[in-house]
C-alpha atoms as a PDB file:
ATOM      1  CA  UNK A   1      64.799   1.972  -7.319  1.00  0.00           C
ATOM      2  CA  UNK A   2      67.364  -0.677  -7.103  1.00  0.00           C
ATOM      3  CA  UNK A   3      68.122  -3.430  -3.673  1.00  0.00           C
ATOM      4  CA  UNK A   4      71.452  -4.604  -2.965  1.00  0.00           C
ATOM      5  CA  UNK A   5      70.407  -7.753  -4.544  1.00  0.00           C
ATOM      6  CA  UNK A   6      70.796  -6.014  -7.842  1.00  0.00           C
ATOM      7  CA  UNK A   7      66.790  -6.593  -8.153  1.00  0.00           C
ATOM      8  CA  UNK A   8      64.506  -3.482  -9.830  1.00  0.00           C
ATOM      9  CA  UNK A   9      61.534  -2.538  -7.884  1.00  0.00           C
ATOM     10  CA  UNK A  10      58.865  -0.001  -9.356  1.00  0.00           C
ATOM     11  CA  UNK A  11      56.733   1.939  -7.431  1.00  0.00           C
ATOM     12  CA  UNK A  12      52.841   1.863  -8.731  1.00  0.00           C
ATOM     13  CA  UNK A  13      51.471   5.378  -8.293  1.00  0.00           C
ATOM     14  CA  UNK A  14      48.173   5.142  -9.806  1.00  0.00           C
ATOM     15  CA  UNK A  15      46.108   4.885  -7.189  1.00  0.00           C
ATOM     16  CA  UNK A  16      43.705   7.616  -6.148  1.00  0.00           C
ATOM     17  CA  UNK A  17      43.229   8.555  -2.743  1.00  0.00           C
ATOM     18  CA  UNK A  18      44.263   5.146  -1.424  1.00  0.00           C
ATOM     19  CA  UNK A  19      44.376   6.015   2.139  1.00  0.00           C
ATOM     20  CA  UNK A  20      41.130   7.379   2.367  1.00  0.00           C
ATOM     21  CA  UNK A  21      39.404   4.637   0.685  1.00  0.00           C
ATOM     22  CA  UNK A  22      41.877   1.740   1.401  1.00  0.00           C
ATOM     23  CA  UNK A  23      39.324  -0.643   2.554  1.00  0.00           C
ATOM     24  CA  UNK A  24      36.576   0.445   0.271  1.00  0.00           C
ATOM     25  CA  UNK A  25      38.601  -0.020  -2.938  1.00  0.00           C
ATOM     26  CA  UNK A  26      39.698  -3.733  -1.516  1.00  0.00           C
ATOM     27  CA  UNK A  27      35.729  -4.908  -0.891  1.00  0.00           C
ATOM     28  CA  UNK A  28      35.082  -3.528  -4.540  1.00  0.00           C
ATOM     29  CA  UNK A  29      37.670  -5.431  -6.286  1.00  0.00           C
ATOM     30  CA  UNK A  30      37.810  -8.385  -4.143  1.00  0.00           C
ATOM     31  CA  UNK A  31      33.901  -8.398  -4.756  1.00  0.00           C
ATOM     32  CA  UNK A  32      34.209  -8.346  -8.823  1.00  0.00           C
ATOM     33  CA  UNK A  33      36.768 -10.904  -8.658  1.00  0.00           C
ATOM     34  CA  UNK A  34      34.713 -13.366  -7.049  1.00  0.00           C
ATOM     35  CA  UNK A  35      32.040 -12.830  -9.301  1.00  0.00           C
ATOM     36  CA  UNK A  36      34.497 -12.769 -12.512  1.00  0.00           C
ATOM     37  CA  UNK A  37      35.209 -16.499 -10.874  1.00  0.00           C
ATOM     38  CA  UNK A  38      32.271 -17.230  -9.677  1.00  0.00           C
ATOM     39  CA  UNK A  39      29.923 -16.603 -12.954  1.00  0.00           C
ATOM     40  CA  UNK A  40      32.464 -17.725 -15.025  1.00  0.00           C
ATOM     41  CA  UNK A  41      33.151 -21.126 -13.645  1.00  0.00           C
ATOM     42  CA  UNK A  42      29.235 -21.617 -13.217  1.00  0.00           C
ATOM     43  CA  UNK A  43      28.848 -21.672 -16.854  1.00  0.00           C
ATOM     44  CA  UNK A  44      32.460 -23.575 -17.241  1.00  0.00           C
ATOM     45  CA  UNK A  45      31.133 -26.423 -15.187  1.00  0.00           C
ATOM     46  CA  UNK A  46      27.514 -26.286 -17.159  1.00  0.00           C
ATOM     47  CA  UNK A  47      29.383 -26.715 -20.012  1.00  0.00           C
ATOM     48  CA  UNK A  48      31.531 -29.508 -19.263  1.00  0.00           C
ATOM     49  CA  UNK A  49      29.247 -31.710 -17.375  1.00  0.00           C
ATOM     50  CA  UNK A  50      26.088 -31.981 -20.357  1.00  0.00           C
ATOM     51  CA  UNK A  51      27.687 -34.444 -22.632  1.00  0.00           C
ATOM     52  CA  UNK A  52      24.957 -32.406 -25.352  1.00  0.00           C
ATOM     53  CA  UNK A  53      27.190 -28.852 -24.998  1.00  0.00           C
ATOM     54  CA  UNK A  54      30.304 -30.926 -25.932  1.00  0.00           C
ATOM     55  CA  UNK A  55      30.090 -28.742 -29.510  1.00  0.00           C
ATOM     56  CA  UNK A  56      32.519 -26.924 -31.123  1.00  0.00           C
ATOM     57  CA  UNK A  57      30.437 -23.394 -30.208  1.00  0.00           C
ATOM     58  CA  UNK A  58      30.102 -24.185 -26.524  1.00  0.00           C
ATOM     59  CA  UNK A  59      33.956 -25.390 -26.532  1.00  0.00           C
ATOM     60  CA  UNK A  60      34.940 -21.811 -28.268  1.00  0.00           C
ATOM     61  CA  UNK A  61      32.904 -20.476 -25.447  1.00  0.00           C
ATOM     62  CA  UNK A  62      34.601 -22.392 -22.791  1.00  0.00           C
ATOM     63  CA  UNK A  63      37.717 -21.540 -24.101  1.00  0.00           C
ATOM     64  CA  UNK A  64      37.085 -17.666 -23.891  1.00  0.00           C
ATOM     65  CA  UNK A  65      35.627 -17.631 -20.086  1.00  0.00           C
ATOM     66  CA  UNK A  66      38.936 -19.855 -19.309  1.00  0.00           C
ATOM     67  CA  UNK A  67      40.642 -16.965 -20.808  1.00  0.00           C
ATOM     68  CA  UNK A  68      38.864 -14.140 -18.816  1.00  0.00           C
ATOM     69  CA  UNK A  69      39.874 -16.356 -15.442  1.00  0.00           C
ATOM     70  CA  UNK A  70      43.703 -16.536 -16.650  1.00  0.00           C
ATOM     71  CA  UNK A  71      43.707 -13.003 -17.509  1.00  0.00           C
ATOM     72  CA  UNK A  72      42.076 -11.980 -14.298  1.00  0.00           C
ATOM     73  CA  UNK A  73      44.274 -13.911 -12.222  1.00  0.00           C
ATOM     74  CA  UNK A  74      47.430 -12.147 -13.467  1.00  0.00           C
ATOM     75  CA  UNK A  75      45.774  -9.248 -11.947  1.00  0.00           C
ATOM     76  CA  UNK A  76      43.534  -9.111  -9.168  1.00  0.00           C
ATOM     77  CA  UNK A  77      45.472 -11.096  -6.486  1.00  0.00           C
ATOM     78  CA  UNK A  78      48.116  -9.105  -6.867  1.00  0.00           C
ATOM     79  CA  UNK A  79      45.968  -5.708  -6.790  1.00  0.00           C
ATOM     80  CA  UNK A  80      44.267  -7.084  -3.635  1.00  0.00           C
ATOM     81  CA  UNK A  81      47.510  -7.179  -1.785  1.00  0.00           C
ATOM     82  CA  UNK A  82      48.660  -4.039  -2.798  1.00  0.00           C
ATOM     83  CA  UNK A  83      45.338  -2.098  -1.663  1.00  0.00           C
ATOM     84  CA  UNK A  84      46.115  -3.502   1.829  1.00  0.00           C
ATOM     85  CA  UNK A  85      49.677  -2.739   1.847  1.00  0.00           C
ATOM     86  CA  UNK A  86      51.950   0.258   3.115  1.00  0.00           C
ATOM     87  CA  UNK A  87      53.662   0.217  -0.196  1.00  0.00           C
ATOM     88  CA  UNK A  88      52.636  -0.227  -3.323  1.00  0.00           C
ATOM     89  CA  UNK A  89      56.121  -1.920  -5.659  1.00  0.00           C
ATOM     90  CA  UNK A  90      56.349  -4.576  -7.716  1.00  0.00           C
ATOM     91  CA  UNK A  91      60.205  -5.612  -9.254  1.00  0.00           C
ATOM     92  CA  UNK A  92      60.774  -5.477 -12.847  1.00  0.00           C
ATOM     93  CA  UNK A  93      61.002  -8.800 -13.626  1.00  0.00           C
ATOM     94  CA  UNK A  94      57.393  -9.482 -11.742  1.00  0.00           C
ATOM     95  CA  UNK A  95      55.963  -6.596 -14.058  1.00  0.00           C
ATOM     96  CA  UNK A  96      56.801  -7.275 -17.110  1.00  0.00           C
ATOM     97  CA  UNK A  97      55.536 -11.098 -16.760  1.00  0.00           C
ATOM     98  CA  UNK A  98      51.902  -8.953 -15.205  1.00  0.00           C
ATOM     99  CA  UNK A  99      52.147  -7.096 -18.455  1.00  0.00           C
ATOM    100  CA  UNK A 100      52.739 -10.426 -20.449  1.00  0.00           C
ATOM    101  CA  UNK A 101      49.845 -11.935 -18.904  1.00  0.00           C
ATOM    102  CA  UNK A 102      47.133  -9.317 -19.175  1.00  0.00           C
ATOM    103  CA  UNK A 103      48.197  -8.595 -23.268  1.00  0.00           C
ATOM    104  CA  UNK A 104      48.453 -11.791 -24.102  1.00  0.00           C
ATOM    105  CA  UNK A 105      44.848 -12.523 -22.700  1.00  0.00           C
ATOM    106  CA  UNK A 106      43.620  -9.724 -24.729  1.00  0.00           C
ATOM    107  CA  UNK A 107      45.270 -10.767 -27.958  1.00  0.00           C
ATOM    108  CA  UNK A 108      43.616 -14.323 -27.070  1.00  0.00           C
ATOM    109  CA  UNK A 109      40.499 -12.939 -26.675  1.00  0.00           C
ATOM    110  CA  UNK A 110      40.196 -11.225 -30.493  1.00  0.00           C
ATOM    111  CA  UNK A 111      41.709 -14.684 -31.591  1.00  0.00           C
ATOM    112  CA  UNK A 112      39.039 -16.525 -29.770  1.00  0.00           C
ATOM    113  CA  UNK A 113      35.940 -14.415 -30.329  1.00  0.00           C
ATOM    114  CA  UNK A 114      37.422 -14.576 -34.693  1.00  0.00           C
ATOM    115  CA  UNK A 115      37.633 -18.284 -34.257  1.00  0.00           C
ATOM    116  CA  UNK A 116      34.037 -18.362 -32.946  1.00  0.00           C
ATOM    117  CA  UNK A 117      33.171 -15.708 -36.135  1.00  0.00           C
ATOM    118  CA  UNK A 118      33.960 -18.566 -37.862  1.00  0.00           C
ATOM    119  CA  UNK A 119      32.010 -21.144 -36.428  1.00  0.00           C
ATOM    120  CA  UNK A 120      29.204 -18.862 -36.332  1.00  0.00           C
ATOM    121  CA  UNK A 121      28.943 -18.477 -40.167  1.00  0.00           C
ATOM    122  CA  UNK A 122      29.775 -21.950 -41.448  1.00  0.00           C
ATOM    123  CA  UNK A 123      26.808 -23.071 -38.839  1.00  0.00           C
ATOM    124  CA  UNK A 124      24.732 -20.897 -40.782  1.00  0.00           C
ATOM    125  CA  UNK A 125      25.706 -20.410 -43.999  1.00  0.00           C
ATOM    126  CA  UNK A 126      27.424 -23.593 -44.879  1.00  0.00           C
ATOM    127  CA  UNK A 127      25.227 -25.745 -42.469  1.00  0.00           C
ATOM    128  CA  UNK A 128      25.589 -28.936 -44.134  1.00  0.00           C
ATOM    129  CA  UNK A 129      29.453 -29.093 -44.542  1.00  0.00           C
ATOM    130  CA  UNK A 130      29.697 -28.012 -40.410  1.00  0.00           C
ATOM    131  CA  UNK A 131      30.626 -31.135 -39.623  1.00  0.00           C
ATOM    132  CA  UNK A 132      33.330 -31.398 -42.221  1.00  0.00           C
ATOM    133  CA  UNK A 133      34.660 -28.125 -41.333  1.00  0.00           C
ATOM    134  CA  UNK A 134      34.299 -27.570 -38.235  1.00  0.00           C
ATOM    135  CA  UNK A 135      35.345 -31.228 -36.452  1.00  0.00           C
ATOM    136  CA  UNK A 136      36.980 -31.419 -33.163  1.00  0.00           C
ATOM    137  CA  UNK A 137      40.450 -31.652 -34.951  1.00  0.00           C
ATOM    138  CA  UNK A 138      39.538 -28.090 -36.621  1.00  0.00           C
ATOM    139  CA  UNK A 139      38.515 -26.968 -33.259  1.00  0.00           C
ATOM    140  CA  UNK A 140      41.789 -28.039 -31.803  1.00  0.00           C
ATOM    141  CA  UNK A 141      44.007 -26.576 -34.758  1.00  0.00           C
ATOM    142  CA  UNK A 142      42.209 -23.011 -33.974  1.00  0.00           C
ATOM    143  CA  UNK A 143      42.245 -22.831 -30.219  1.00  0.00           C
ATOM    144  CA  UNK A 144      46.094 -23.597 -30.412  1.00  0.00           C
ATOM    145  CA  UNK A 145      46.563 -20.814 -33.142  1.00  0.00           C
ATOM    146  CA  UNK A 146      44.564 -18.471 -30.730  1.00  0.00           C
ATOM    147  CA  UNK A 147      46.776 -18.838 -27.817  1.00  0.00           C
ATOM    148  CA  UNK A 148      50.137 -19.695 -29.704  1.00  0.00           C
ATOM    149  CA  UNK A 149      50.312 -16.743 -31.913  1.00  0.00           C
ATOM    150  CA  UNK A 150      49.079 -14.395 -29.269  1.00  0.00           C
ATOM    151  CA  UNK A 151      51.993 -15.598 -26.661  1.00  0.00           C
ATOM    152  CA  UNK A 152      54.437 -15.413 -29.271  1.00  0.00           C
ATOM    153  CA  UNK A 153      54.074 -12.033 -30.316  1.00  0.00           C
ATOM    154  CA  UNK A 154      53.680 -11.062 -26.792  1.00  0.00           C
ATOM    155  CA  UNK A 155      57.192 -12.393 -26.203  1.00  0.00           C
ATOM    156  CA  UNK A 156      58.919 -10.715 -28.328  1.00  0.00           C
ATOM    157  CA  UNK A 157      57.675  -7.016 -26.650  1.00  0.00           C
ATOM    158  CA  UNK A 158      58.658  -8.741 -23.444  1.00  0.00           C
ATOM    159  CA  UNK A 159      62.216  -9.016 -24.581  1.00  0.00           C
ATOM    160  CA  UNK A 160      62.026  -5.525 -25.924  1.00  0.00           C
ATOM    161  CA  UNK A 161      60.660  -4.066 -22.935  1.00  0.00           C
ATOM    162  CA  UNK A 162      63.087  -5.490 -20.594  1.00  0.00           C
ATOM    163  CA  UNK A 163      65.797  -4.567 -22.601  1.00  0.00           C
ATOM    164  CA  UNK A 164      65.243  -0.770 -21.825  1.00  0.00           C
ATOM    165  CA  UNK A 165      67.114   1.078 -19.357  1.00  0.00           C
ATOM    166  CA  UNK A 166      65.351   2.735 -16.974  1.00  0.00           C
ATOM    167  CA  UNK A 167      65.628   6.303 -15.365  1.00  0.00           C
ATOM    168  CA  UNK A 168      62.528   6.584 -13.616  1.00  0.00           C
ATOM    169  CA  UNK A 169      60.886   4.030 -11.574  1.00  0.00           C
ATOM    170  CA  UNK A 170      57.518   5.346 -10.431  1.00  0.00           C
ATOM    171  CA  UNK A 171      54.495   3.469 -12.558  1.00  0.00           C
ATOM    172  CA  UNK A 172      51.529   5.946 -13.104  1.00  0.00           C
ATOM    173  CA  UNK A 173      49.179   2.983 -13.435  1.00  0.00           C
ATOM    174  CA  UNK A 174      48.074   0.146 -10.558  1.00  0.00           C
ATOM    175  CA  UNK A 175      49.309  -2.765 -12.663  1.00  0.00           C
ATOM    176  CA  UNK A 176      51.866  -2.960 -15.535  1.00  0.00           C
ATOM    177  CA  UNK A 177      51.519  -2.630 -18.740  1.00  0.00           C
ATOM    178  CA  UNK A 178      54.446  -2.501 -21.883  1.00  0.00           C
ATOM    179  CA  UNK A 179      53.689   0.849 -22.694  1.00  0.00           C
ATOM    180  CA  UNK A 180      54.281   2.317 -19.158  1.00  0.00           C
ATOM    181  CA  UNK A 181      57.488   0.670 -18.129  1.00  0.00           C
ATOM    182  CA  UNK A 182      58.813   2.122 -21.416  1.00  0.00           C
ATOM    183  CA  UNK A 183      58.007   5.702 -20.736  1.00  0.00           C
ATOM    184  CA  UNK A 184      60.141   5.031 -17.661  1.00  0.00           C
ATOM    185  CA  UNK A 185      63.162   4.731 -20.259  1.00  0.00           C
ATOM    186  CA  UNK A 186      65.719   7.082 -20.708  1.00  0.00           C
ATOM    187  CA  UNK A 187      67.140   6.097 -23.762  1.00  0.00           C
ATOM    188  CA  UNK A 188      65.110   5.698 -27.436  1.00  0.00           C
ATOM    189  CA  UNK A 189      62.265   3.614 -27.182  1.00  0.00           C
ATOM    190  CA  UNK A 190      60.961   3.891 -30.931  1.00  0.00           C
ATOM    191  CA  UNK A 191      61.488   0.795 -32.204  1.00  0.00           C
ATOM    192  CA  UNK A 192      59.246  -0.705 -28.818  1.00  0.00           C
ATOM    193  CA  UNK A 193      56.634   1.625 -29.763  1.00  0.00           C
ATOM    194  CA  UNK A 194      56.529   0.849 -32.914  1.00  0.00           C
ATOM    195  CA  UNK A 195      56.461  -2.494 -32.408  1.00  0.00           C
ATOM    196  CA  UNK A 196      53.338  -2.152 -29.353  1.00  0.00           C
ATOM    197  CA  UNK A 197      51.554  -0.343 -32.227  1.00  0.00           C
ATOM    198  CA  UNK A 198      52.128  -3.118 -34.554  1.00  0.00           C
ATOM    199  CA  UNK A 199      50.992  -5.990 -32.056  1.00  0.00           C
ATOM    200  CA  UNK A 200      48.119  -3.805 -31.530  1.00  0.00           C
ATOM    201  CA  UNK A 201      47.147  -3.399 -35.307  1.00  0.00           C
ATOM    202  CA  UNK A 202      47.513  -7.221 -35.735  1.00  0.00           C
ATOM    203  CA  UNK A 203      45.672  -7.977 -32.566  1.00  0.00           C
ATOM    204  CA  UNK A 204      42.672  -5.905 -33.818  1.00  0.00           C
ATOM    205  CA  UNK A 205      41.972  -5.027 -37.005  1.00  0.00           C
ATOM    206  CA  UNK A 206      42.310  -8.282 -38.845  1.00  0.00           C
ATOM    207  CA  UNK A 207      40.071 -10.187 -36.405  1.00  0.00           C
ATOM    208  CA  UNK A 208      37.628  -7.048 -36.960  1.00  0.00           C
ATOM    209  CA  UNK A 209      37.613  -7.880 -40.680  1.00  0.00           C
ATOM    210  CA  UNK A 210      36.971 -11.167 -40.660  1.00  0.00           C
ATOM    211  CA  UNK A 211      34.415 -10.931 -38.312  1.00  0.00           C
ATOM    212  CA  UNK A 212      32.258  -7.998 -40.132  1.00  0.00           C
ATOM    213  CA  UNK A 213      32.627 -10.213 -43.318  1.00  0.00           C
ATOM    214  CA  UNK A 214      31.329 -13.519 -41.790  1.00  0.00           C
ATOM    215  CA  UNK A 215      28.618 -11.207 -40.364  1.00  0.00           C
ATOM    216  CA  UNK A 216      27.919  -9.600 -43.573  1.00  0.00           C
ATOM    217  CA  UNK A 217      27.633 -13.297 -45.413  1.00  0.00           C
ATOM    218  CA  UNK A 218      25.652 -14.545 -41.808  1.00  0.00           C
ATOM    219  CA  UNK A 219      23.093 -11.351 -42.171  1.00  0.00           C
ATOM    220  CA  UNK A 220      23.068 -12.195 -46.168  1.00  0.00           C
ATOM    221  CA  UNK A 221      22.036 -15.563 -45.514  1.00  0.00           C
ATOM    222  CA  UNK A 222      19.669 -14.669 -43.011  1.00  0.00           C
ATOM    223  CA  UNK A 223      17.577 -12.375 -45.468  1.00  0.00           C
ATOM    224  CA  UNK A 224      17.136 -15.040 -47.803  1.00  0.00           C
ATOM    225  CA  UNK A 225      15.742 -17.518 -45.402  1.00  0.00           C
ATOM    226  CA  UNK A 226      12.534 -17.829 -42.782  1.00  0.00           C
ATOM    227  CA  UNK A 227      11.955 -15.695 -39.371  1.00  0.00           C
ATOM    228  CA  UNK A 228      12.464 -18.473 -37.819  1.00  0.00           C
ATOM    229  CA  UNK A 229      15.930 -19.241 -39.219  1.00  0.00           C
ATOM    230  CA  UNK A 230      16.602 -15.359 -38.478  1.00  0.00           C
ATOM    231  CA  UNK A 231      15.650 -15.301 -34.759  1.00  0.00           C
ATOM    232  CA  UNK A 232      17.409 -18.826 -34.081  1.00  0.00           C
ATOM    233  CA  UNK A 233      20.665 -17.461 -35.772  1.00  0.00           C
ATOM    234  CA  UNK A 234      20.184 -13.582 -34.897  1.00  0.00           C
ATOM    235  CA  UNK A 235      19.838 -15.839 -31.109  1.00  0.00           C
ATOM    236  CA  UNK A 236      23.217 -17.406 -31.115  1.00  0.00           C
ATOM    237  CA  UNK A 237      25.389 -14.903 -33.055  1.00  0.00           C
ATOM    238  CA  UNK A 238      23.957 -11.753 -30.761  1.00  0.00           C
ATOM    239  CA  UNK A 239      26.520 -12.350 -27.546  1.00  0.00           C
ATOM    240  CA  UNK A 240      29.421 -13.012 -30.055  1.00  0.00           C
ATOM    241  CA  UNK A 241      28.605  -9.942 -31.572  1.00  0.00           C
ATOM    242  CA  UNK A 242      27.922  -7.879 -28.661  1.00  0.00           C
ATOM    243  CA  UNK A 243      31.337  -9.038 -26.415  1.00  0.00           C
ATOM    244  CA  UNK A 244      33.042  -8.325 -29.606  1.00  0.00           C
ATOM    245  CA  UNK A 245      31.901  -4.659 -29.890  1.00  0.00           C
ATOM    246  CA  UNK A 246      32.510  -4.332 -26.323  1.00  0.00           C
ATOM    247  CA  UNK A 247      35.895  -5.680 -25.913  1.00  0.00           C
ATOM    248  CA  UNK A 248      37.070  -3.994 -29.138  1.00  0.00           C
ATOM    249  CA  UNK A 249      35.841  -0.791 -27.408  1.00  0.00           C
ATOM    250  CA  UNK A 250      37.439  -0.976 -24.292  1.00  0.00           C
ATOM    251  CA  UNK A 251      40.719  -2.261 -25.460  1.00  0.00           C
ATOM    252  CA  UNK A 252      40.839   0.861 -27.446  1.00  0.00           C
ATOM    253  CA  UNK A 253      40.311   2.915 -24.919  1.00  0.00           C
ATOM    254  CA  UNK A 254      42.886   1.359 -22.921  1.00  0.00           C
ATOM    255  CA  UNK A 255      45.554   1.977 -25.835  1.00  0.00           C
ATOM    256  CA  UNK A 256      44.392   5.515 -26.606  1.00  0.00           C
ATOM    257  CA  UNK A 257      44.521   6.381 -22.486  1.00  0.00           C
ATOM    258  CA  UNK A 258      47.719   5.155 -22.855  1.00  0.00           C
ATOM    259  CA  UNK A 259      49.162   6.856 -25.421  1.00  0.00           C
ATOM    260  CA  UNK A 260      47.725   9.701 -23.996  1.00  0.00           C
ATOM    261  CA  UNK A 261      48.047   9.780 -20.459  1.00  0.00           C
ATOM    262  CA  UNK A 262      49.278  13.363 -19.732  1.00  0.00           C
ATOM    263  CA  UNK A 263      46.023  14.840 -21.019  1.00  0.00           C
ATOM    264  CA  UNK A 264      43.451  12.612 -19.981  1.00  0.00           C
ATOM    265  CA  UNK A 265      42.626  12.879 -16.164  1.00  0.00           C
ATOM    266  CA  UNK A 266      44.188  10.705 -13.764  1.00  0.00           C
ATOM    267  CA  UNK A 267      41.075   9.417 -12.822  1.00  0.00           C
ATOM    268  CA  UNK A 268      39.556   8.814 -15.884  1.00  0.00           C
ATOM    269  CA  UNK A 269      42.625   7.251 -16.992  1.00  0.00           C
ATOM    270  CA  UNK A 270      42.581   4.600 -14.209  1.00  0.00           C
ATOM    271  CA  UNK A 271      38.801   3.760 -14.481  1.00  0.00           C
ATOM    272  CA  UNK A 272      39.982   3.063 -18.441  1.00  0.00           C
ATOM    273  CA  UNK A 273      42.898   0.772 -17.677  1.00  0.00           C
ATOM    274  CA  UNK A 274      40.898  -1.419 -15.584  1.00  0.00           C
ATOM    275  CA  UNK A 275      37.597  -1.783 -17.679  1.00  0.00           C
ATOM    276  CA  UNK A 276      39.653  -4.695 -19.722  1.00  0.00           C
ATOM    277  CA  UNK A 277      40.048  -6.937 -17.189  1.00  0.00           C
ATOM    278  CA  UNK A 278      36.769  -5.944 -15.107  1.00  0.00           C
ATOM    279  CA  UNK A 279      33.599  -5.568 -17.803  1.00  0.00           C
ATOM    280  CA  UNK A 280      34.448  -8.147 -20.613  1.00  0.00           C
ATOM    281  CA  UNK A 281      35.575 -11.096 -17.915  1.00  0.00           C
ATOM    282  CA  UNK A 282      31.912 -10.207 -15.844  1.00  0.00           C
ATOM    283  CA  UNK A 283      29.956 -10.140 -18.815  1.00  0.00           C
ATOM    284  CA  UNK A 284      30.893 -12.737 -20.526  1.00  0.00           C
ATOM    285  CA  UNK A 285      29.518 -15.558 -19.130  1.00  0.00           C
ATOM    286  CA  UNK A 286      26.453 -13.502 -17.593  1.00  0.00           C
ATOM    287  CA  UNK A 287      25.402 -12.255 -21.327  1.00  0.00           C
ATOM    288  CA  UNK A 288      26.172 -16.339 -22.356  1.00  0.00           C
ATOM    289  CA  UNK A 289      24.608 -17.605 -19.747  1.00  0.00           C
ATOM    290  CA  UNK A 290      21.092 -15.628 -20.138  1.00  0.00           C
ATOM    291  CA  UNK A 291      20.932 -15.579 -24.112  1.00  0.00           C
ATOM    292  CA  UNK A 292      22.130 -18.914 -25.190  1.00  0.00           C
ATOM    293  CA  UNK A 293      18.773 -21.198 -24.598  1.00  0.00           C
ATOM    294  CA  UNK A 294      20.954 -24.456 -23.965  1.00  0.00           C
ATOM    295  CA  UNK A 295      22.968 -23.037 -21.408  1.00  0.00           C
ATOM    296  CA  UNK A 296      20.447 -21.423 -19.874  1.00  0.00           C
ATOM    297  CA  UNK A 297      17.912 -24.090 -19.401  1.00  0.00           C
ATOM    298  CA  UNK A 298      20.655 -26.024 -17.974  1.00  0.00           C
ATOM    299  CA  UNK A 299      21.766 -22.996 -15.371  1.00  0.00           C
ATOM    300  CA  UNK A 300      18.009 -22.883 -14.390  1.00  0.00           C
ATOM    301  CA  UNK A 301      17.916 -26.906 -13.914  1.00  0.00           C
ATOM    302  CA  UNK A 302      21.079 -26.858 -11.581  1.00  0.00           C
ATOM    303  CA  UNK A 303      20.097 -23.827  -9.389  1.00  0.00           C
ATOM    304  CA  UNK A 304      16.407 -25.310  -9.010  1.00  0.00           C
ATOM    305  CA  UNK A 305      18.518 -28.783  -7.869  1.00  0.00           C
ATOM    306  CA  UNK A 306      20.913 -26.712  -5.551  1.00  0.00           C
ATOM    307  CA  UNK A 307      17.556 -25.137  -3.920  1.00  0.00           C
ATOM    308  CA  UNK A 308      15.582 -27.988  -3.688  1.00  0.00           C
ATOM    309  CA  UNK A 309      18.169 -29.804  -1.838  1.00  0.00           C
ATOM    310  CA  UNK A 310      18.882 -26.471   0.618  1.00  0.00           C
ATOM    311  CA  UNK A 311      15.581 -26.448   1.062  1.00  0.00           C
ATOM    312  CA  UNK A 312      14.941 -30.215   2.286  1.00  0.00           C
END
């Protein structure tokens, strides 16, 4: 629907049962929010206040929780108003930056979690050329790639997408998303599917190769070498491995569900779209936080310090 300001507004319909459960679905998100920030920033400040985590793997890791927060915050303050509000619309131009935000965090976070792939295996397999390859300048080169290329190929779908003329303007989803805005289209949208298909191949598969090779050479290297050397490597490389496999997961979910939408169950199909930006931004720094000794020595150090000082 169109103002007299010449401004679109979309209507998001995906909610279920919102004024039954209003209040109940606000607590619940505003609830994993907080902890999204919350844990994250925890292990954010850890990190950047021990002068001993200022490494490349614990700056990778940094770099992915500041991620989660960025991709989270183009969505949950604006959910939380709409589950207390009489209507839920957003205008065009405000959706397609929401969808902007939330793929462009998700293309980070393959770039990121490859980048850290990398790191990963020259730490064990190429342990005494680490510092050569992997310096702070190396570090800087990547994390640039992993947010430049991301946001550029996320800009071009933007332009796509808000190219398209619209004959519908109800959203079947509680945030935005490419994908839905162009079903809304009444015209040919090929070329933008094509294209979302494309960003999604890039965005996934390549990082997924590179990744199952470095952990191919890392699980090589580890057969050839001492238990020790196998738990102390198996020890860092299992959270990489296991956000990966999650994330991975989810996302394609989220892409099938969308493709998909008319035969998958509304419900099912909401509880899908969300996961993205609810599991892998909670996780994260919870699964980092417990397995990584470092980090967790420190976390136990600065809670014992924060109760000892409550207590007195």
């Amino acid at each position: 629907m169109s103002s007299s300001t010449n401004v679109t507004y979309l209507i998001l319909d995906g909610f279920v049962e919102l004024e039954t459960y209003r209040y109940l679905y606000f607590v619940i998100t505003l609830v994993v929010y907080l902890g999204i920030i919350c844990c994250n920033c925890v292990v954010i400040f850890v990190i950047c206040t021990n002068k001993c985590l200022h490494e490349p793997m614990y700056i990778f890791i940094t770099a992915l929780l500041l991620n989660s927060l960025l991709g989270t915050l183009a969505l949950y303050p604006k959910l939380l108003v709409d589950l207390l509000s009489e209507k839920q619309v957003v205008s065009l131009e405000s959706c397609l930056f929401q969808s902007y935000c939330i793929y462009t965090y998700a293309s980070s976070e393959f770039t990121l979690l490859t980048a850290m792939a990398y790191d990963r295996y020259v730490s064990i397999c190429k342990p005494l050329q680490y510092s050569t390859l992997v310096n702070i300048t190396t570090v800087k080169k990547l994390l640039f790639f992993c947010w430049f290329v991301p946001s550029c190929e996320n800009v071009v779908a933007l332009i796509l997408t808000s190219q398209v003329k619209l004959c519908k303007f109800r959203l079947n989803r509680i945030y935005c998303s490419n994908s839905t805005v162009v079903k809304l289209s009444c015209g040919d949208t090929s070329v933008r599917n094509s294209y979302g298909m494309f960003v999604f191949s890039v965005a996934v598969f390549p990082p997924m190769i590179i990744i199952i090779f470095t952990y191919i050479r890392i699980i090589t290297e580890c057969l050839k070498n001492s238990k020790n050397f196998r738990r102390k490597a198996l020890q860092t490389c299992f959270p990489h491995l296991f956000i990966f496999i999650t994330f991975t997961v989810t996302s394609c979910f989220e892409v099938i569900t969308s493709r998909l939408e008319n035969n998958v169950p509304h419900i099912v199909s909401m509880i899908i779209s969300v996961e993205i930006v609810v599991i892998s931004p909670l996780i994260n720094p919870i699964i980092y936080g417990l397995k990584l000794q470092e980090i967790s020595m420190r976390l136990t150090k600065m809670f014992w310090k924060i109760r000892t000082y409550v207590c007195l």
